[in-house]
N, C-alpha and C. Protein backbone atom coordinates (compact mmCIF):
# COMPACT_ATOMS: atom_id res chain seq x y z
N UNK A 1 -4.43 18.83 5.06
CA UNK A 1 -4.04 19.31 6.37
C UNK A 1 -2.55 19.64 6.35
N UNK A 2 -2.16 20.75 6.50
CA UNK A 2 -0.73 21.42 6.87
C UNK A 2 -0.01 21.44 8.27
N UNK A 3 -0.72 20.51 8.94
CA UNK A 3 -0.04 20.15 10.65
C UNK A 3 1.56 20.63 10.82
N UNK A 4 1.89 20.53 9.93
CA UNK A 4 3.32 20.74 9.77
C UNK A 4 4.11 21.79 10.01
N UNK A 5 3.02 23.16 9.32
CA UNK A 5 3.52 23.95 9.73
C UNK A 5 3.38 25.18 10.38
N UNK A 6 2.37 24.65 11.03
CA UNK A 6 2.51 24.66 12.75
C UNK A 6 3.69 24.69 13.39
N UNK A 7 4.61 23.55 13.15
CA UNK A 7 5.54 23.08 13.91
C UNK A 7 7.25 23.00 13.30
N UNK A 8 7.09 24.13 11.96
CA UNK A 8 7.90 23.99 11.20
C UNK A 8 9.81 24.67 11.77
N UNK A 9 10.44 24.08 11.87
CA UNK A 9 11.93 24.68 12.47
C UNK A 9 12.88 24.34 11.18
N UNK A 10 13.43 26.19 11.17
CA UNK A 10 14.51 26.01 9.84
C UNK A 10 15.84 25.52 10.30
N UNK A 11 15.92 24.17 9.72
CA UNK A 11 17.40 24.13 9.61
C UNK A 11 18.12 23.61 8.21
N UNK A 12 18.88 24.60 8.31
CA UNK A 12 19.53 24.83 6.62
C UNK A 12 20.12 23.64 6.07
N UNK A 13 20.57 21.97 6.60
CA UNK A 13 20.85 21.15 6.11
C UNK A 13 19.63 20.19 6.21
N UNK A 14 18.75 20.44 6.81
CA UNK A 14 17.26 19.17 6.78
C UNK A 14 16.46 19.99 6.22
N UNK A 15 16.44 19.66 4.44
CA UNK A 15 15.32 19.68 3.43
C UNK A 15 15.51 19.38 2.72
N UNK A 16 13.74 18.99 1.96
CA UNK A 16 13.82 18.21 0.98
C UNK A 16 12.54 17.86 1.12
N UNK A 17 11.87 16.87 0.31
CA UNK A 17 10.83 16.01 0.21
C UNK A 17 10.96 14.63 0.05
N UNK A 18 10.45 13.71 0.37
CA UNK A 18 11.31 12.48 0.29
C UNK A 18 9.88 11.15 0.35
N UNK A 19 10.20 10.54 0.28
CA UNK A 19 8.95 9.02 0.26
C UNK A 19 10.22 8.56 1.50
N UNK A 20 9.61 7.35 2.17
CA UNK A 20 10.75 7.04 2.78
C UNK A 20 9.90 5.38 2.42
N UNK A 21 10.65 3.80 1.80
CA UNK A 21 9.73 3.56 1.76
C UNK A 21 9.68 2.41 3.02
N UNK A 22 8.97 0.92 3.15
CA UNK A 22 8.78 -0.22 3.91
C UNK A 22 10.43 -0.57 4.21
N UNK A 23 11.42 -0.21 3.60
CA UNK A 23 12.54 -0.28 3.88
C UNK A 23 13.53 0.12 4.72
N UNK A 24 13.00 1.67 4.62
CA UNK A 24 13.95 2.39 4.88
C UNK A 24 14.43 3.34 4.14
N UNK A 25 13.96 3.35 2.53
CA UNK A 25 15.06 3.73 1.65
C UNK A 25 14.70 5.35 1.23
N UNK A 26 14.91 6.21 1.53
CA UNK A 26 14.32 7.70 1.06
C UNK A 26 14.64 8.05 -0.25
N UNK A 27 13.07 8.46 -1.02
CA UNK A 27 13.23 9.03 -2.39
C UNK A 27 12.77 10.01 -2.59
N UNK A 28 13.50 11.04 -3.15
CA UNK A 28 13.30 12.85 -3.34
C UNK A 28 12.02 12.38 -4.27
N UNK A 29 11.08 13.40 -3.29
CA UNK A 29 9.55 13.49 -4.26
C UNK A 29 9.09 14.36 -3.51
N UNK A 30 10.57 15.76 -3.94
CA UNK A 30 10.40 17.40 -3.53
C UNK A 30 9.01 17.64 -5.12
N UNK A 31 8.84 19.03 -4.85
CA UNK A 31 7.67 19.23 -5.69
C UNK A 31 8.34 19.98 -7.13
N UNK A 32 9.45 19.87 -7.31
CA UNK A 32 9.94 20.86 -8.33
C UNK A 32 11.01 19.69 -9.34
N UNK A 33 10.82 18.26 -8.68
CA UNK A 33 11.13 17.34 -9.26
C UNK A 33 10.28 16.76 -10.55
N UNK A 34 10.40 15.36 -10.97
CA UNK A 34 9.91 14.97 -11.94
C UNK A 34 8.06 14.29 -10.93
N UNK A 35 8.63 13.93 -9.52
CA UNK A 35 7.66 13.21 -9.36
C UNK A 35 7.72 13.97 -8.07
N UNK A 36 6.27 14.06 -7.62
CA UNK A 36 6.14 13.99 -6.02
C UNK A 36 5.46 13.10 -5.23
N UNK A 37 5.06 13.03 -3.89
CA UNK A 37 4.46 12.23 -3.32
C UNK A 37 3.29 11.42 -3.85
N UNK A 38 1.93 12.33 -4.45
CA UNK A 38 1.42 11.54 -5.05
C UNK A 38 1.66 10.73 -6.12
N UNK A 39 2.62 11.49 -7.47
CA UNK A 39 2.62 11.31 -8.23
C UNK A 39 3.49 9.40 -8.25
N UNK A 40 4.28 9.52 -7.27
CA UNK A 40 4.59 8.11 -6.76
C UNK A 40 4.01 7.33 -6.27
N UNK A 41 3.14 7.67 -5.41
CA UNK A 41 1.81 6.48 -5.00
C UNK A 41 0.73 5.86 -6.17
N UNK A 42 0.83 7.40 -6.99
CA UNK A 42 -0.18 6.33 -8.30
C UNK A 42 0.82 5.72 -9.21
N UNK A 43 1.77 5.80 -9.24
CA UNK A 43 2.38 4.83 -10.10
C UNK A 43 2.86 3.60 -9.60
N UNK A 44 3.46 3.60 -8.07
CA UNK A 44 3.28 2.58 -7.37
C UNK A 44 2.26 1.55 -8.02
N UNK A 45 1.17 1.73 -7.20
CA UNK A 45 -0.16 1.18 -7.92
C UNK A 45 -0.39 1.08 -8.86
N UNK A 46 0.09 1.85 -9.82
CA UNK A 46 -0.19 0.97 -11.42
C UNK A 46 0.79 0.20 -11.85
N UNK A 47 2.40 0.08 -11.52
CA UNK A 47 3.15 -0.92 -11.87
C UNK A 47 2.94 -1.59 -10.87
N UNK A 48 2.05 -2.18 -10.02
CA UNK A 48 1.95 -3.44 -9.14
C UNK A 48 0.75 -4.45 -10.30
N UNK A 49 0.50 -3.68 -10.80
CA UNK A 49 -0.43 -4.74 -11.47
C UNK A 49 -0.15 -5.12 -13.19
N UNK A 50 0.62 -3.85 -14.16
CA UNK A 50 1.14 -4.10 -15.40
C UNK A 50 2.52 -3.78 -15.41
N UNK A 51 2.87 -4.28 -16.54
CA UNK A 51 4.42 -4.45 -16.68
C UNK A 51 4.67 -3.89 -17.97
N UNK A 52 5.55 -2.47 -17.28
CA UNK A 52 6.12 -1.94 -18.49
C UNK A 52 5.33 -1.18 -19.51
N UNK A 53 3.89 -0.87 -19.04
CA UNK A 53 2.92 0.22 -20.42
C UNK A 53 2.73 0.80 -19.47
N UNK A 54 2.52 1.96 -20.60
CA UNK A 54 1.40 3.33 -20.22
C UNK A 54 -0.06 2.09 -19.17
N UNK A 55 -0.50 3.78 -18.44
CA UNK A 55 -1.60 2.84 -17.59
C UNK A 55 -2.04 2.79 -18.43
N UNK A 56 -2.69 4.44 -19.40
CA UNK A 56 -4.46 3.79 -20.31
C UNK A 56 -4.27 2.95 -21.32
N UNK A 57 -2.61 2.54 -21.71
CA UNK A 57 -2.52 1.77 -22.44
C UNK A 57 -3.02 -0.07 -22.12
N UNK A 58 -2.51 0.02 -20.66
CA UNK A 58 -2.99 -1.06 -20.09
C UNK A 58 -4.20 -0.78 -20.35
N UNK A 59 -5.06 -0.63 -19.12
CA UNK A 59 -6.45 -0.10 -19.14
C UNK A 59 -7.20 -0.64 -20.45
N UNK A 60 -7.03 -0.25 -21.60
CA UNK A 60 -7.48 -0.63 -22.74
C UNK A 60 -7.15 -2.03 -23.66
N UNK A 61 -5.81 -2.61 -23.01
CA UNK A 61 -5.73 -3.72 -23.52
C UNK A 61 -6.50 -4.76 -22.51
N UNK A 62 -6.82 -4.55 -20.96
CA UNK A 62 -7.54 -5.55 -20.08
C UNK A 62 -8.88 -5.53 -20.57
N UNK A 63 -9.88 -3.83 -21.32
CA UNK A 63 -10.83 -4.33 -21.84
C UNK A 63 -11.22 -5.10 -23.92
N UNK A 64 -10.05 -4.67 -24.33
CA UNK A 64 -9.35 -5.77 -25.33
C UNK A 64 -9.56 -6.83 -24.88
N UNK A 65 -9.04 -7.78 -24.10
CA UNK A 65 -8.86 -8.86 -24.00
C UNK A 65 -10.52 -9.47 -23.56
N UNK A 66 -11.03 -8.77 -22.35
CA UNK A 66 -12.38 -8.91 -22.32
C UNK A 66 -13.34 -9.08 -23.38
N UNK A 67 -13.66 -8.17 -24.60
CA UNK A 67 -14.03 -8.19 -25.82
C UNK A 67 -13.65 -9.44 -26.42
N UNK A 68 -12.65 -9.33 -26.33
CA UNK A 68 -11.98 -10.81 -27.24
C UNK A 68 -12.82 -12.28 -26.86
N UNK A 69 -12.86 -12.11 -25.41
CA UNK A 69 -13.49 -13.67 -24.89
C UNK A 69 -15.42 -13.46 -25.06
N UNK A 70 -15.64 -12.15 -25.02
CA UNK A 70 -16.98 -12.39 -25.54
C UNK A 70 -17.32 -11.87 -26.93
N UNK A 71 -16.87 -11.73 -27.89
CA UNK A 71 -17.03 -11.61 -29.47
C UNK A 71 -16.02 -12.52 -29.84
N UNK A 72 -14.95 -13.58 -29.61
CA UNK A 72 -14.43 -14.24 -30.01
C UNK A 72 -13.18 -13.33 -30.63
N UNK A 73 -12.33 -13.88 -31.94
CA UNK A 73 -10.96 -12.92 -32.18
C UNK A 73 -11.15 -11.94 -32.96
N UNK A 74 -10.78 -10.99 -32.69
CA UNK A 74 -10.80 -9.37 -33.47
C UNK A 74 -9.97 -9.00 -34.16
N UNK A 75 -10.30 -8.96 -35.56
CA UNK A 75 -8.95 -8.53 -36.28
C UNK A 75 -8.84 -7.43 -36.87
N UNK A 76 -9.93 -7.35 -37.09
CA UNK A 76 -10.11 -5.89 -37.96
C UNK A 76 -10.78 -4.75 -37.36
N UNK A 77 -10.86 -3.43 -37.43
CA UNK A 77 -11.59 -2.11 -36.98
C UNK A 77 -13.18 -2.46 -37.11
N UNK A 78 -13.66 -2.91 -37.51
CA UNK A 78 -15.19 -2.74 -37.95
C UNK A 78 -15.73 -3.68 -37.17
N UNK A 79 -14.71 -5.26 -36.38
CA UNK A 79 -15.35 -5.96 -35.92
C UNK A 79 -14.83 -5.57 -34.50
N UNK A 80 -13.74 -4.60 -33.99
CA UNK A 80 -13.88 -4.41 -32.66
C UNK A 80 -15.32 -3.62 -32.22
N UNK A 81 -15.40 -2.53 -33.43
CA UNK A 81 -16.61 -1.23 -33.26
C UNK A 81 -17.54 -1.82 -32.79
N UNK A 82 -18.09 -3.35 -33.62
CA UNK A 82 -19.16 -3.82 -33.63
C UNK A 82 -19.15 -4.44 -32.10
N UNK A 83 -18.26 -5.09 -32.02
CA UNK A 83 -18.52 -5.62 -30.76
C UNK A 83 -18.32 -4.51 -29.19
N UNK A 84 -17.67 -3.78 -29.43
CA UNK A 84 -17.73 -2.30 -28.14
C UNK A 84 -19.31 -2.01 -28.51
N UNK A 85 -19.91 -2.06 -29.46
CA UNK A 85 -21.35 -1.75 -29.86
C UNK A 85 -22.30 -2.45 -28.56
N UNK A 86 -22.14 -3.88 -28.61
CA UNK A 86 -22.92 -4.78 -27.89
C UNK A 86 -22.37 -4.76 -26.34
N UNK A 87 -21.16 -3.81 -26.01
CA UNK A 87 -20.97 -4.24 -24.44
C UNK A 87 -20.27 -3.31 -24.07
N UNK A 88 -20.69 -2.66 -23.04
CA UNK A 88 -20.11 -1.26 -22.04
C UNK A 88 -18.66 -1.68 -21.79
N UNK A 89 -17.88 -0.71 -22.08
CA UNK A 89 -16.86 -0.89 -21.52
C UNK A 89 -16.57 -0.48 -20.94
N UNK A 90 -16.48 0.23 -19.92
CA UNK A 90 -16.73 0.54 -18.22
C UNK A 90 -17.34 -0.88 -17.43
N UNK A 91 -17.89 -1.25 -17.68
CA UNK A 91 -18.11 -2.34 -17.35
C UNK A 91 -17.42 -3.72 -17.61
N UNK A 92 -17.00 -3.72 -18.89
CA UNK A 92 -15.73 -4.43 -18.86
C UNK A 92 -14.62 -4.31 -18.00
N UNK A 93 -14.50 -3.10 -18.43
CA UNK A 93 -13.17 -2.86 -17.09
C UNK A 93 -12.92 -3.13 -16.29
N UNK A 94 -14.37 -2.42 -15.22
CA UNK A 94 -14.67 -2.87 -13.90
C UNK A 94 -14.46 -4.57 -13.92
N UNK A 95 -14.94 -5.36 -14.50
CA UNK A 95 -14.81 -7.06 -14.84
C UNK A 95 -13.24 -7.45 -14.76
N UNK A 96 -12.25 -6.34 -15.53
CA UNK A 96 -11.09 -6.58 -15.56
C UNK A 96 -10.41 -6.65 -15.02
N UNK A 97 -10.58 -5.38 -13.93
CA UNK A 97 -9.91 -5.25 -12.60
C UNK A 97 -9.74 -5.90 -11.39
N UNK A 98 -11.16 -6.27 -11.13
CA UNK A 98 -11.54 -7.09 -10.86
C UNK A 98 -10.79 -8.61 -10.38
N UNK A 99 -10.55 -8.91 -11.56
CA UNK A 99 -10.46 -10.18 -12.09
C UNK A 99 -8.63 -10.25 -12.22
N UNK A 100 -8.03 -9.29 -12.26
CA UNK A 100 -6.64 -8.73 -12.11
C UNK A 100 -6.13 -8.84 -10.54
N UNK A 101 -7.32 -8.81 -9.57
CA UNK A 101 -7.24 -8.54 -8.36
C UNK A 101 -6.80 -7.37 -7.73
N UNK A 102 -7.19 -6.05 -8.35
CA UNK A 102 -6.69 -5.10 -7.85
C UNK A 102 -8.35 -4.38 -7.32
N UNK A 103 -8.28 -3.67 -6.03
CA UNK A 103 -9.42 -3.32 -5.25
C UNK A 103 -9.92 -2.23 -5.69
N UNK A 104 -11.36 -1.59 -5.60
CA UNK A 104 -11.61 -0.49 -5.89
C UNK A 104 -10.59 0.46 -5.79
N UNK A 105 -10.35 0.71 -4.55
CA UNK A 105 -9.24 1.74 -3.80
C UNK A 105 -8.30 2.14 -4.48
N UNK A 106 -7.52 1.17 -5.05
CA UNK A 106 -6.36 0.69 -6.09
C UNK A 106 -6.61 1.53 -7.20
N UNK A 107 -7.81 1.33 -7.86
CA UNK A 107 -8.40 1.50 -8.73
C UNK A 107 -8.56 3.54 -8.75
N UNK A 108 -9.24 4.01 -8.32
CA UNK A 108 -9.16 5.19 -7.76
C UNK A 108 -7.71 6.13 -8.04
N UNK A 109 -7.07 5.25 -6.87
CA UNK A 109 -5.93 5.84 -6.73
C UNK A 109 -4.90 5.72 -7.91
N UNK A 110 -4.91 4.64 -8.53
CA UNK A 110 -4.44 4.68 -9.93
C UNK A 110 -4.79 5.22 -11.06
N UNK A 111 -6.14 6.27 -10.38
CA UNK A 111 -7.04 6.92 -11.98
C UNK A 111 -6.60 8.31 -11.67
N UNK A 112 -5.74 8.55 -10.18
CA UNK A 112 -5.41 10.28 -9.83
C UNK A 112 -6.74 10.41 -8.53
N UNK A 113 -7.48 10.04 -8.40
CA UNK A 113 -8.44 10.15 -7.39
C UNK A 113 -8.02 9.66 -5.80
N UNK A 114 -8.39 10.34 -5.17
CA UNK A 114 -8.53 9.78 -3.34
C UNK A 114 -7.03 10.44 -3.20
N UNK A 115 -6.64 9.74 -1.96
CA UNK A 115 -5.51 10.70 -1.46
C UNK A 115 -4.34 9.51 -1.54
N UNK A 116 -3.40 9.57 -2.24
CA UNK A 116 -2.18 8.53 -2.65
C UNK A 116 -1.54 8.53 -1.66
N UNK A 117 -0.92 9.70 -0.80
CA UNK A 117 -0.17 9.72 0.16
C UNK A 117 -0.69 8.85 1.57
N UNK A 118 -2.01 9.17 1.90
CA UNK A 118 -2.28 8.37 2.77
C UNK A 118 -2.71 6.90 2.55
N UNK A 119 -2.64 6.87 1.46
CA UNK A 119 -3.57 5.03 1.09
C UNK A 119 -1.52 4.60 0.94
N UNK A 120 -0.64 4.92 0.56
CA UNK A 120 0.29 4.66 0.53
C UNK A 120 1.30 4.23 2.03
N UNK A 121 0.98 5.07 2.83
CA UNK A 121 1.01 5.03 4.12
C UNK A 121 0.10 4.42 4.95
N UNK A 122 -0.96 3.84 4.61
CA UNK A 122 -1.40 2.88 5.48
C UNK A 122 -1.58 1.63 4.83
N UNK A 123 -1.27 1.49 3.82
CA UNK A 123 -1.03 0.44 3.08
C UNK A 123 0.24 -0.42 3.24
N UNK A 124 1.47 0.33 2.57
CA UNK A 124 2.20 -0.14 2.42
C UNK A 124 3.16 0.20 3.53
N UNK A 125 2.86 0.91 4.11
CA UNK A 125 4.03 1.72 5.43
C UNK A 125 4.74 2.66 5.10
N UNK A 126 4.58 3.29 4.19
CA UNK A 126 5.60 4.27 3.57
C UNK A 126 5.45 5.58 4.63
N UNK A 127 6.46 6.74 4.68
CA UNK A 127 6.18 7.69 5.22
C UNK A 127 6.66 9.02 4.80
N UNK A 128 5.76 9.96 4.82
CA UNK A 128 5.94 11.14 3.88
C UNK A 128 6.96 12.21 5.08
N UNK A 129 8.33 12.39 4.19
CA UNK A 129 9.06 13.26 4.76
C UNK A 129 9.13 14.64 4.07
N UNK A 130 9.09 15.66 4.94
CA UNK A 130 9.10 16.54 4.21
C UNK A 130 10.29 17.75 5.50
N UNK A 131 11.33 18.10 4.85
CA UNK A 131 11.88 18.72 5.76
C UNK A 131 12.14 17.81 7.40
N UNK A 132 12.09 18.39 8.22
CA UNK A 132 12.23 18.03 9.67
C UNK A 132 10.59 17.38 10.01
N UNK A 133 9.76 17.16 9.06
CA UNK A 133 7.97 16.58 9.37
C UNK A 133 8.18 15.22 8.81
N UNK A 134 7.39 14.27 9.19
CA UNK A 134 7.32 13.19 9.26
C UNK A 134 5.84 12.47 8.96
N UNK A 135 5.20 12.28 8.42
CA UNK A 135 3.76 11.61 8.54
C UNK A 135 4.01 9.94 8.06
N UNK A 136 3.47 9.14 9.02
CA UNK A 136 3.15 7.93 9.04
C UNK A 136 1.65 7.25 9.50
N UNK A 137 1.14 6.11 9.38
CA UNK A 137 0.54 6.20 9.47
C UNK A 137 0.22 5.35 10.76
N UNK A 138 1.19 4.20 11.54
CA UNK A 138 1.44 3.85 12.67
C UNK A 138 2.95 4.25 13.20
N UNK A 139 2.72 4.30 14.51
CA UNK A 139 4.31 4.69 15.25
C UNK A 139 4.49 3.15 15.95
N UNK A 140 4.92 2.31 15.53
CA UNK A 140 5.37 1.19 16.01
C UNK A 140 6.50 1.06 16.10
N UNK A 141 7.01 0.25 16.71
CA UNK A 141 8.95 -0.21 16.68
C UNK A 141 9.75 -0.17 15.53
N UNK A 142 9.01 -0.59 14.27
CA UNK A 142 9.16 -1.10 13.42
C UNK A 142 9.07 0.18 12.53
N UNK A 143 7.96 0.93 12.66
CA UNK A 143 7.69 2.23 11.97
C UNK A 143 8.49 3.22 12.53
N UNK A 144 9.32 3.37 13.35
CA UNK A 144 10.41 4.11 14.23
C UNK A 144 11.58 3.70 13.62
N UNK A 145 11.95 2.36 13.27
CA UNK A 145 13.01 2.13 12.72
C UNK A 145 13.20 2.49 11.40
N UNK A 146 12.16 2.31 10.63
CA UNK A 146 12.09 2.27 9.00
C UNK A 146 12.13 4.25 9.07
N UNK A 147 11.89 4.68 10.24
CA UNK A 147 12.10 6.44 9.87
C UNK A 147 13.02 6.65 10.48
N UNK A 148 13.67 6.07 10.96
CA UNK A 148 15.22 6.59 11.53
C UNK A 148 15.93 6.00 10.31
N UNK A 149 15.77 4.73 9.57
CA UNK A 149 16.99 4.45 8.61
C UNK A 149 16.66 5.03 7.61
N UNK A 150 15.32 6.22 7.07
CA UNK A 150 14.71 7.09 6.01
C UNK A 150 15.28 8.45 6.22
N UNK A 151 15.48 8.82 7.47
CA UNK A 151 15.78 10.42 8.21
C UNK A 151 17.53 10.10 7.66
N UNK A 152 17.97 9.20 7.69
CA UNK A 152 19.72 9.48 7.68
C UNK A 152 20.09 9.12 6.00
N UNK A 153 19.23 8.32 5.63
CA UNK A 153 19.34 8.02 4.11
C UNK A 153 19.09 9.25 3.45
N UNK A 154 17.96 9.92 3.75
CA UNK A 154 17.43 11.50 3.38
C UNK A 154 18.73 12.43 3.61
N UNK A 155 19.43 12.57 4.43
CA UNK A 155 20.15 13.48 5.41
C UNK A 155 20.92 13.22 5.62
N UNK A 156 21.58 11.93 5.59
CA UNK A 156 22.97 11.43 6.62
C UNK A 156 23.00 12.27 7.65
N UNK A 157 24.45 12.95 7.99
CA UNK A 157 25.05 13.11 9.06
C UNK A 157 24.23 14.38 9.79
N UNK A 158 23.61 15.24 8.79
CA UNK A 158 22.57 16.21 9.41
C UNK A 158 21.93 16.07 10.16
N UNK A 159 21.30 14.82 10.36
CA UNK A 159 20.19 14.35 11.69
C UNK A 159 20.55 14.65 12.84
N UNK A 160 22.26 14.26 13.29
CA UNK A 160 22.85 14.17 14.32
C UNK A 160 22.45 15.00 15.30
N UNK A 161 22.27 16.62 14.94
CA UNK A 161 21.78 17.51 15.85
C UNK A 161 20.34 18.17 15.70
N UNK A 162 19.83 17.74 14.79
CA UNK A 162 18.17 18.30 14.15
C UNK A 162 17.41 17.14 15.12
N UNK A 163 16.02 17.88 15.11
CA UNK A 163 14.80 17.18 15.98
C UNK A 163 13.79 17.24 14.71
N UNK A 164 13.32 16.47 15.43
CA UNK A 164 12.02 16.02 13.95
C UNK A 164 10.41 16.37 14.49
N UNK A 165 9.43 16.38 14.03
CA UNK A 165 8.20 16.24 14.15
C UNK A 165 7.48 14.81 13.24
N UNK A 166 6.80 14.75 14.44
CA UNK A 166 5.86 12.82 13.42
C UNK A 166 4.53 13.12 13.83
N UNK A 167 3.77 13.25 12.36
CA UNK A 167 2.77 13.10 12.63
C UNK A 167 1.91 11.58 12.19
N UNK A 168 1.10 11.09 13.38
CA UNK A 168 0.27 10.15 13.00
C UNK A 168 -0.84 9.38 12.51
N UNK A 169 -1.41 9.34 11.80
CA UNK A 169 -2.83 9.21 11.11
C UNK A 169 -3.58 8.76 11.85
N UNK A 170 -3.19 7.50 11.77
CA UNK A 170 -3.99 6.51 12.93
C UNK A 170 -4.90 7.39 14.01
N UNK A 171 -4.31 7.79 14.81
CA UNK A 171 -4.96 8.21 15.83
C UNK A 171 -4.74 9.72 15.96
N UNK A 172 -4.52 10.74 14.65
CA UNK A 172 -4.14 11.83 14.75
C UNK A 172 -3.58 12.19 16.13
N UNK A 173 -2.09 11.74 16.05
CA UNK A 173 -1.13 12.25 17.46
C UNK A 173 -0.36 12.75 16.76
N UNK A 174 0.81 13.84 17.15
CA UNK A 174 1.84 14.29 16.86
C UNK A 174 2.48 14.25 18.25
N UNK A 175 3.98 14.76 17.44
CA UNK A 175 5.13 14.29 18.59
C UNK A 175 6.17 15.47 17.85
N UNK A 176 6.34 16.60 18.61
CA UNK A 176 7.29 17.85 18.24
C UNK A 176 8.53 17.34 18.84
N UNK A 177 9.19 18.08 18.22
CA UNK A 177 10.50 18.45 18.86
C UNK A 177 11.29 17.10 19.21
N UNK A 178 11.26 16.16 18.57
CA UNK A 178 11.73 14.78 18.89
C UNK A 178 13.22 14.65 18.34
N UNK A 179 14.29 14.71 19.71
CA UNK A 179 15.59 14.46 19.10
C UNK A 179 16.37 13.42 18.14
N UNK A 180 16.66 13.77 16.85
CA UNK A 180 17.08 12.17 16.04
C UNK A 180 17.91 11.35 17.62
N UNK A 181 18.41 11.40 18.61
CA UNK A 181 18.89 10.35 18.97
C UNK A 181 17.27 9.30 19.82
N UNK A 182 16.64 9.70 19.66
CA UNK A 182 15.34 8.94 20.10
C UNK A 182 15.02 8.59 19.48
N UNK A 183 15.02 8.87 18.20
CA UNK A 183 14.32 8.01 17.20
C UNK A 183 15.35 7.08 16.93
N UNK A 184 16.85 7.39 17.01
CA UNK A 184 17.44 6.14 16.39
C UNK A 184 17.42 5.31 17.46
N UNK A 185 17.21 5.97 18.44
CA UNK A 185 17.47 4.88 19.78
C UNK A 185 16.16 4.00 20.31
N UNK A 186 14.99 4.57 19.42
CA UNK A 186 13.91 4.11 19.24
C UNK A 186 13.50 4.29 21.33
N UNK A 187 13.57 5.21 21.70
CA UNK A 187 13.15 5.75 23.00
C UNK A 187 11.84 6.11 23.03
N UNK A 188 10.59 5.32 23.29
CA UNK A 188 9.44 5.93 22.91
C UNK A 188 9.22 6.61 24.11
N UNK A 189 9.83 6.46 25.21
CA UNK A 189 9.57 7.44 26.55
C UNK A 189 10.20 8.75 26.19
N UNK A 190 10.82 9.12 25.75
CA UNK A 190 11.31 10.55 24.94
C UNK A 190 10.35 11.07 24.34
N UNK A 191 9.65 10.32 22.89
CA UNK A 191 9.26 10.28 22.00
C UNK A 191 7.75 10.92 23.25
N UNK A 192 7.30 9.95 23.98
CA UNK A 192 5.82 10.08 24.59
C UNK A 192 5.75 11.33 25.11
N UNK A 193 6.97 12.06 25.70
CA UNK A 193 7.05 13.24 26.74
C UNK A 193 6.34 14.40 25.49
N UNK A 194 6.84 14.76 24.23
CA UNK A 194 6.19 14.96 23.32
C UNK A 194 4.91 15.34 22.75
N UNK A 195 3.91 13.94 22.94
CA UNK A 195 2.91 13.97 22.68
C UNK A 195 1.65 15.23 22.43
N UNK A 196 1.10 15.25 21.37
CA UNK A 196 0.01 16.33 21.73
C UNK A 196 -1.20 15.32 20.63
N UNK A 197 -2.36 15.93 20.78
CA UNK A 197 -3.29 15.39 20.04
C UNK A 197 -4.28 16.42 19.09
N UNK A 198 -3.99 15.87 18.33
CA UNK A 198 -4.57 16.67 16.95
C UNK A 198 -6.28 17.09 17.09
């Protein structure tokens, strides 16, 4: 969905692409970078669960280790073969993951599948900035603040006279034309005058 630009207003110092994250803290994940929005949500998710490897490198050592506890120790090529022989490994995996505590969802989204941006945003609170657009996935006090201290980290002093657009998942609402001093002032009666529904 491109809601955005619908509602898109050029102004020559607010752009960019940005993550903004549970903090506050905005990270360029424009599309001509190394990473973009998704490409940060699946890695998110895969360094929450290994440290420091490639994923399929992980991936393959959680069903390693699985093998190991049911064929006992593997040392050589002929006795891993034999034993991947006697047991799916997809099914190991699934056992691994599992057992790692990471959720299907997780799982998915760490293989490139489902939508990163939004499981990222209703997960973790993150919110996808893009230019003067905004997507989150609640507008709470809290989610108002963490995008006002993301909009000036993104932008600094540019905000001062730019208006923003937020769009909301939750309950597909948007909110045009919203002056940065409402959002920093966290004015949701500003913010409400706004309102339209998706």
């Amino acid at each position: 969905m491109n809601w955005y630009k619908l509602f898109k207003i050029a102004y020559n110092d607010i752009r960019g692409e940005f993550w903004i994250d549970d903090s506050g803290t905005a990270t360029d994940a424009g599309p001509n970078g190394d990473y973009n929005h998704e490409s940060y949500a699946r890695e998110s998710v895969q360094y929450r669960f290994m440290d420091g490897e490639n994923w399929e490198e992980y991936k393959e050592s959680l069903v390693m280790e699985k093998l190991s506890e049911l064929c006992g120790e593997l040392k050589t090529y002929v006795q891993i073969e034999l034993c991947k022989e006697q047991h799916d490994e997809d099914d190991l995996l699934d056992q691994a993951i599992k057992e790692i505590g990471m959720t299907d969802e997780e799982f998915e989204i760490a293989e490139g599948h489902g939508d990163a941006r939004s499981f990222a945003m209703k997960n973790w609170g993150w919110k996808r900035l893009e230019g003067n657009n905004v997507e989150t996935w609640n507008l709470t006090e809290k989610d108002l603040k963490i995008i006002g201290d993301g909009l000036y980290d993104a932008y600094y002093e540019n905000v001062d006279n730019a208006t923003f657009n937020i769009y909301v998942y939750s309950n597909k609402k948007w909110f045009s034309d919203i002056p940065w001093s409402a959002i920093e002032e966290m004015d949701f009666g500003a913010i409400a005058r706004e309102q339209h529904s998706w």
